[in-house]
C-alpha atoms as a PDB file:
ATOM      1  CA  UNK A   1       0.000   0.000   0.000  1.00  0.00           C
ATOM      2  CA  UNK A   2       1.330   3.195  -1.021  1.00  0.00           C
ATOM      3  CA  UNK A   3       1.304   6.346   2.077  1.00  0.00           C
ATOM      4  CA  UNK A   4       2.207   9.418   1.322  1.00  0.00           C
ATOM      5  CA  UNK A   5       4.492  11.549   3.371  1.00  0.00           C
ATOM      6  CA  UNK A   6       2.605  14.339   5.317  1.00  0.00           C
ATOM      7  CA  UNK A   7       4.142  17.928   5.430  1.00  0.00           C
ATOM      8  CA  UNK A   8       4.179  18.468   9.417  1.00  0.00           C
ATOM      9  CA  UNK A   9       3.492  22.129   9.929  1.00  0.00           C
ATOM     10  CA  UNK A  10       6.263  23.604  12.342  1.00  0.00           C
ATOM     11  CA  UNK A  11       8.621  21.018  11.108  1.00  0.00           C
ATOM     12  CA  UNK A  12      12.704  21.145  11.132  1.00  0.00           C
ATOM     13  CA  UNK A  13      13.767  23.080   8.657  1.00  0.00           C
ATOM     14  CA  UNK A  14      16.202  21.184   6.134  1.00  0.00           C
ATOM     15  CA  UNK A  15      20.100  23.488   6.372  1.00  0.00           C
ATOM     16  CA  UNK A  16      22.967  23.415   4.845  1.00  0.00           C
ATOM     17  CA  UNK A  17      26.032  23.420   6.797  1.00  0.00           C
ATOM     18  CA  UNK A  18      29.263  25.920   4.838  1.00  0.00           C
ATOM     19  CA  UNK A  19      32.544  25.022   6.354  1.00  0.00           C
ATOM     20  CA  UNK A  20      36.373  24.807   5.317  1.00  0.00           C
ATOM     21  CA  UNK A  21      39.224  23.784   6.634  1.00  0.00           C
ATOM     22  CA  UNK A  22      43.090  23.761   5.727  1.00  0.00           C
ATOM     23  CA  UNK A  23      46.013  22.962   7.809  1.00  0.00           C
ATOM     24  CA  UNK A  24      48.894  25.935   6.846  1.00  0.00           C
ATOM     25  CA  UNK A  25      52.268  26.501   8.739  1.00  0.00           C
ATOM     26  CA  UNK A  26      50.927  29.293  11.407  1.00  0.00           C
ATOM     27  CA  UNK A  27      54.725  30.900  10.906  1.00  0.00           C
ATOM     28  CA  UNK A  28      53.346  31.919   7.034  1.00  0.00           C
ATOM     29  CA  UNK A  29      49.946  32.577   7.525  1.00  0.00           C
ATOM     30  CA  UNK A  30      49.593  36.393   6.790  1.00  0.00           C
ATOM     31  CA  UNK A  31      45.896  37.230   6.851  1.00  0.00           C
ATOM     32  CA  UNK A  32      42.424  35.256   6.780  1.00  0.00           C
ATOM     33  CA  UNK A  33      39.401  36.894   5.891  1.00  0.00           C
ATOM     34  CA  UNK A  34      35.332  35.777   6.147  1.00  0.00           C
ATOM     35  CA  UNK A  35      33.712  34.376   3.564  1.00  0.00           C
ATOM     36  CA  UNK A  36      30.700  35.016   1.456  1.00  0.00           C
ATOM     37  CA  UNK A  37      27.966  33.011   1.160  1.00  0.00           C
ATOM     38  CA  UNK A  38      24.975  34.024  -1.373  1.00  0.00           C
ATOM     39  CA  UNK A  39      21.427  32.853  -0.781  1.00  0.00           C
ATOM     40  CA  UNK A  40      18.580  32.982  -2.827  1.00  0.00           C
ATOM     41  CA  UNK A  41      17.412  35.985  -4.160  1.00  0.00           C
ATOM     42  CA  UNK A  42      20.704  37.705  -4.374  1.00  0.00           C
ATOM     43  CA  UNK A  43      21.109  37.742  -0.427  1.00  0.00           C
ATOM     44  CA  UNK A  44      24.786  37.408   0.999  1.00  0.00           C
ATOM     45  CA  UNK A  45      25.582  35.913   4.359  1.00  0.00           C
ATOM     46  CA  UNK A  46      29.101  36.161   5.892  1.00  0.00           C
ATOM     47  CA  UNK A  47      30.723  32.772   7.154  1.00  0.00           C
ATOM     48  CA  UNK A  48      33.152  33.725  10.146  1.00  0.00           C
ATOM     49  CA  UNK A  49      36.737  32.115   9.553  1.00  0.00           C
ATOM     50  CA  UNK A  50      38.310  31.261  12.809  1.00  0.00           C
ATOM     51  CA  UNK A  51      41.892  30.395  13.394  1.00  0.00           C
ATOM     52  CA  UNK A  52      43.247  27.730  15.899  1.00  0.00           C
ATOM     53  CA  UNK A  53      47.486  26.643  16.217  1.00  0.00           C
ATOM     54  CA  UNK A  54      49.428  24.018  18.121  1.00  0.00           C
ATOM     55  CA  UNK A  55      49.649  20.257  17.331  1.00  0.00           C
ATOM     56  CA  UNK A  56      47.473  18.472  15.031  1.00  0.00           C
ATOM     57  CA  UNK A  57      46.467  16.552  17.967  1.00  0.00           C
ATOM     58  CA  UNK A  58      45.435  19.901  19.944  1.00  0.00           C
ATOM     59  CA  UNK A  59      43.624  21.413  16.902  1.00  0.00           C
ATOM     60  CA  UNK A  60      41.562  18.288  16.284  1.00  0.00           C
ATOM     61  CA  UNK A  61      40.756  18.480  20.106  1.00  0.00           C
ATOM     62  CA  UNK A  62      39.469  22.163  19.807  1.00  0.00           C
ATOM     63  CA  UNK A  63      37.593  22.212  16.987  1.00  0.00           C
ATOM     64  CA  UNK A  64      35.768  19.626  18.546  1.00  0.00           C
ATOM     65  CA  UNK A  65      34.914  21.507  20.957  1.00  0.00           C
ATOM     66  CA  UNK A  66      33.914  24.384  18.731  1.00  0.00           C
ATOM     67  CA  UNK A  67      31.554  22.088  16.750  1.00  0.00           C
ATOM     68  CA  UNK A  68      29.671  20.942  19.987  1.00  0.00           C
ATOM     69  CA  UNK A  69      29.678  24.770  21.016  1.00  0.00           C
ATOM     70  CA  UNK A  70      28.153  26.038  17.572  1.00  0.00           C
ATOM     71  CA  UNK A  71      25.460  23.387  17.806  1.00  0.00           C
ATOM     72  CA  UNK A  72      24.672  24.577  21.821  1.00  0.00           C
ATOM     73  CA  UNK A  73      24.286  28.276  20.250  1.00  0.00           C
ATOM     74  CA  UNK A  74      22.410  27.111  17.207  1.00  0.00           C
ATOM     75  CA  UNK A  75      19.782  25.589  19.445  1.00  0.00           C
ATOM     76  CA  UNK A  76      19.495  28.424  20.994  1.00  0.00           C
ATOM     77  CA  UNK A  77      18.378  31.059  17.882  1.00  0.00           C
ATOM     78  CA  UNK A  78      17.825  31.101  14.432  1.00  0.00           C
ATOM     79  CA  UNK A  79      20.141  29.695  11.592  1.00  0.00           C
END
């Protein structure tokens, strides 16, 4: 028997997550800047960049944390 889905009014929105990552030598990184992210109807969003240094091991460990932390504010507010 074929159901079909129901819309739930209220429901989770569906997002898109914009991210980027590089590992550079911290001794010749000169500058980072945001990014831009355009939406639909010609809207721009800016994407903070954020900058972390030490071991691979310790930067792994911190943007860990960071993740968990975005997701704690994100529940908090809007996208």
């Amino acid at each position: 028997m074929d159901e079909k889905l129901k819309l739930v009014k209220g429901g989770a929105p569906k997002l898109a997550l914009v991210y980027g990552m590089r590992l550079v030598d911290s001794d010749k990184l000169l500058e980072v800047e945001d990014a831009l992210v355009r939406v639909a109807e010609g809207a721009e969003r800016r994407v903070t960049m954020h900058v972390i240094e030490g071991s691979k091991e310790h930067i792994r460990r911190q943007l860990l944390q960071s993740v968990e932390a975005f997701f704690d504010l994100f529940e908090d507010g809007e996208p």
